[in-house]
Protein backbone atom coordinates (compact mmCIF):
# COMPACT_ATOMS: atom_id res chain seq x y z
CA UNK A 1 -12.26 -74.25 -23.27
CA UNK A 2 -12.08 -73.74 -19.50
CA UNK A 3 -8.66 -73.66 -18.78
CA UNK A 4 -8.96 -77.06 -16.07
CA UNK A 5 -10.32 -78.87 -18.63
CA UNK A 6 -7.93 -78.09 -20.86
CA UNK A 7 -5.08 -79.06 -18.53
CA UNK A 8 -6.92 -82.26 -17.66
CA UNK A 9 -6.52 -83.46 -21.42
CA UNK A 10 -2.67 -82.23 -21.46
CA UNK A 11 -1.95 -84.29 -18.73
CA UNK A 12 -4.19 -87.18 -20.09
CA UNK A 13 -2.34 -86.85 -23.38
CA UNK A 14 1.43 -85.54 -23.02
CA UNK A 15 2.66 -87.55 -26.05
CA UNK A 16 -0.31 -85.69 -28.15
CA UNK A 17 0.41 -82.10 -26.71
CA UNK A 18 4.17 -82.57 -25.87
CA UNK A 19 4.03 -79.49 -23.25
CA UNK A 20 7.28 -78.28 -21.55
CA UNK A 21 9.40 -80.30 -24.57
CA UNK A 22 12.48 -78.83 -24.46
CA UNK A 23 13.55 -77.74 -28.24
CA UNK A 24 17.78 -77.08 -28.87
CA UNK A 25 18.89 -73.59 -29.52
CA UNK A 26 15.99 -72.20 -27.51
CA UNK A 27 15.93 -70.46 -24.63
CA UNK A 28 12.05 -71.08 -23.78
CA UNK A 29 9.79 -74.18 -23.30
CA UNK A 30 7.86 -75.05 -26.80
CA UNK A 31 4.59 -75.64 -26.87
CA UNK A 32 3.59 -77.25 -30.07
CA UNK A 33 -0.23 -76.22 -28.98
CA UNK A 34 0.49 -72.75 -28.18
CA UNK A 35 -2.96 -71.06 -28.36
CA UNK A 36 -4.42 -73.69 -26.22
CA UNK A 37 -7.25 -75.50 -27.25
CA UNK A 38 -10.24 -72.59 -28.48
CA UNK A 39 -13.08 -73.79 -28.52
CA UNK A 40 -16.06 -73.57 -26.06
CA UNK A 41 -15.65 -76.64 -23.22
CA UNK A 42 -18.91 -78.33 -24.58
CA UNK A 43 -16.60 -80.60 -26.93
CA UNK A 44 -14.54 -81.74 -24.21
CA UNK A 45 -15.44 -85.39 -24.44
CA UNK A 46 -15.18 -85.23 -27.84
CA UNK A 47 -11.54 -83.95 -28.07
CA UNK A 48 -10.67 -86.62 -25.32
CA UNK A 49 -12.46 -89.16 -26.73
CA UNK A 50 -9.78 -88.24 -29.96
CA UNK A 51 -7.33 -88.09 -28.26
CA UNK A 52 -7.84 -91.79 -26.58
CA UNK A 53 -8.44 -93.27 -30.08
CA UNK A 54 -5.17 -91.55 -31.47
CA UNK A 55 -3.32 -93.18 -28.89
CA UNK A 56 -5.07 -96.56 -29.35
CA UNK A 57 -4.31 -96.94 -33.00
CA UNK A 58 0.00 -95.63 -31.97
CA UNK A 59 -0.08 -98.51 -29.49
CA UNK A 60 -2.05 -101.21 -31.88
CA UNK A 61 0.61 -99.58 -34.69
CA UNK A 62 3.96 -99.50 -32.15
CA UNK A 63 4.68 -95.76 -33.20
CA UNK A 64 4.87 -92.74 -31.68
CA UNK A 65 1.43 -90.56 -31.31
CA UNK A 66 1.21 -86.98 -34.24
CA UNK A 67 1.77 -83.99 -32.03
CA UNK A 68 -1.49 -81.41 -32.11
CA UNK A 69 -0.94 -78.07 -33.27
CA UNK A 70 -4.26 -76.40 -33.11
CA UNK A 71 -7.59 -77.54 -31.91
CA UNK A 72 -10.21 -75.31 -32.73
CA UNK A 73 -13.90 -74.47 -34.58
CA UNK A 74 -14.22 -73.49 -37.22
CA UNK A 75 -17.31 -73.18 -39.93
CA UNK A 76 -19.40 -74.52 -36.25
CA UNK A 77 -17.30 -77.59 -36.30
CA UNK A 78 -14.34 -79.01 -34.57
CA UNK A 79 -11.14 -78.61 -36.07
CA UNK A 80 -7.97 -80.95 -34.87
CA UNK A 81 -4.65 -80.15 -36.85
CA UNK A 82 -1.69 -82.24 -36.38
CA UNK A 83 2.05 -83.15 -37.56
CA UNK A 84 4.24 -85.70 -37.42
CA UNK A 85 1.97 -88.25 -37.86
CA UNK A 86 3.57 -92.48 -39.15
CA UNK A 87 2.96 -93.19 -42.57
CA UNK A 88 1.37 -96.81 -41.19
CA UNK A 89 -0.99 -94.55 -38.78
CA UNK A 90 -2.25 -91.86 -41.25
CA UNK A 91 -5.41 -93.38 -42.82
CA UNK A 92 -6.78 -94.47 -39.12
CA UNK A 93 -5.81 -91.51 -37.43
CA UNK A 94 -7.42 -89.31 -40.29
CA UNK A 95 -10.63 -91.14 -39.90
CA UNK A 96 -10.89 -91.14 -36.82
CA UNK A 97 -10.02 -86.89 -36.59
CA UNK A 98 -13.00 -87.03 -39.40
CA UNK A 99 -15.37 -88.75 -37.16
CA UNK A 100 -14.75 -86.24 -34.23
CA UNK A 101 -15.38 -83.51 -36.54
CA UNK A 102 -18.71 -84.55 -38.48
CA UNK A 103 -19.95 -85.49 -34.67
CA UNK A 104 -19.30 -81.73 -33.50
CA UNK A 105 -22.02 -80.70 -35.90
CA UNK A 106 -24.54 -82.58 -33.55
CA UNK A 107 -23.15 -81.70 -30.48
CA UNK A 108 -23.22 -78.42 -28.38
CA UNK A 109 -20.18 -76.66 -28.14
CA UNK A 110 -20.95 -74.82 -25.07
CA UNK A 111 -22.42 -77.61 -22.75
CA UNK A 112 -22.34 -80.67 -24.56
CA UNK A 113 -25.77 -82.04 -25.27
CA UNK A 114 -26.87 -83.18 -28.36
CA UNK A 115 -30.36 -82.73 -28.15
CA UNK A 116 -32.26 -79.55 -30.14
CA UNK A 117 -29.05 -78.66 -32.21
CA UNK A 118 -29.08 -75.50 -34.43
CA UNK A 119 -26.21 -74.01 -36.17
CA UNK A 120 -26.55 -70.18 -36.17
CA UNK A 121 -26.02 -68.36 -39.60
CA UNK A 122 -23.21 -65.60 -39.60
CA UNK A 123 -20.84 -66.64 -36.96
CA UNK A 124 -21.44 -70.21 -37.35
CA UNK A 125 -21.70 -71.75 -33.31
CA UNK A 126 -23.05 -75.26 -33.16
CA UNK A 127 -25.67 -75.18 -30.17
CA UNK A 128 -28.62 -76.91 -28.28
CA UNK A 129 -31.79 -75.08 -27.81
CA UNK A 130 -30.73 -74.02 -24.50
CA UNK A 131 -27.53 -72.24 -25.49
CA UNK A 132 -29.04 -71.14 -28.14
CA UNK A 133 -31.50 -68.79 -26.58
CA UNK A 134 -28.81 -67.63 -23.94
CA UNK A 135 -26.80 -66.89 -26.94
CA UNK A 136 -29.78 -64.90 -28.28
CA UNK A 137 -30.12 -63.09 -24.89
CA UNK A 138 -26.40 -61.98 -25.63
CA UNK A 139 -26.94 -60.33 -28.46
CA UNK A 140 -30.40 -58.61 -27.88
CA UNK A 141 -31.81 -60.06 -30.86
CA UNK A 142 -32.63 -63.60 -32.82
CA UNK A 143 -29.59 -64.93 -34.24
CA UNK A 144 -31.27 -66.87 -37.45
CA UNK A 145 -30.06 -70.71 -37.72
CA UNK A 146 -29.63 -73.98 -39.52
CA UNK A 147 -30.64 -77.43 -39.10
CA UNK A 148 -26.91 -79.88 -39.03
CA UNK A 149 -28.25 -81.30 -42.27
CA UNK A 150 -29.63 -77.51 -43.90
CA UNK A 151 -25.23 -76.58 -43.09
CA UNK A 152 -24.15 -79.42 -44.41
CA UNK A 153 -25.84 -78.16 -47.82
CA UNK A 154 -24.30 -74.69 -47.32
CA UNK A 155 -21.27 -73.34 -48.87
CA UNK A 156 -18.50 -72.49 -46.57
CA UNK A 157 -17.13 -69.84 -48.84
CA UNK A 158 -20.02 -67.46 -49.36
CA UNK A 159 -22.84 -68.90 -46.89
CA UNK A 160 -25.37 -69.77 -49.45
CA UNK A 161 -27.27 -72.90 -49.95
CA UNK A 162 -25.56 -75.52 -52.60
CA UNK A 163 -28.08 -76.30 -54.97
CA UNK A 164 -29.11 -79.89 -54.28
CA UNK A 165 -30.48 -80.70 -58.08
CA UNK A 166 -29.08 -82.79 -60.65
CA UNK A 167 -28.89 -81.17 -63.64
């Protein structure tokens, strides 16, 4: 994520990404979110649209916000890992964390849109048509891809389709 962005969402969200906490017996600043948030700035809305339902549901709930530890994707999807989350919060919270992360399979990681959206097989990158054939330009050749519903089917593990029949 471009590194303004990112900053815009850690100043947005300082109870969520606690940066510049001061933590006893050490001599430098912790930063629960060390690796910064890695993924491509097309999910940027998504993350801080997260990020402003997390802090909805600590204010409806009158406890204090989980503190992100990684932000990421992974598999072509958004990741969001957290800790210290309130027992009364954790079902909400959770859903809501699964929300943003199903919508990242229909949403372009590097820009954003969510129109033409193929996964590509291998390194897994969730992107429009548009990124997509930059992406191809990158690597001198035609990455082969997936439809969001085709992944969905696909195991994670070994990248082979999961047989849909009943048996």
């Amino acid at each position: 994520m471009k590194k303004e962005l990112q900053e815009e969402l850690y100043e947005r969200y300082p109870e969520i990404f606690e940066i510049g906490r001061d933590i006893p017996n050490r001599d430098e600043l912790y930063e629960p979110i060390h690796t910064g948030i890695t993924c491509e700035s097309g999910w940027y809305r998504l993350i801080d649209s997260l990020c402003f339902a997390i802090m909805q549901i600590c204010r409806n709930k009158q406890v204090k916000p989980p503190r992100a530890t990684q932000i990421k994707q992974k598999f072509a999807g958004l990741r969001f890992y957290y800790s210290g989350v309130d027992e009364s919060a954790y079902e909400e919270i959770n859903g809501a964390i699964w929300m943003a992360e199903s919508m990242s399979h229909r949403m372009c990681e590097k820009c954003g849109s969510t129109q033409n959206i193929v996964i590509t097989k291998g390194w897994n990158k969730t992107l429009c048509g548009e990124c997509y054939e930059e992406y191809n330009k990158e690597r001198k050749h035609d990455v082969e891809t997936y439809t969001p519903e085709e992944f969905l089917l696909v195991d994670k593990n070994y990248g082979v389709p999961i047989s849909t029949k009943q048996e």
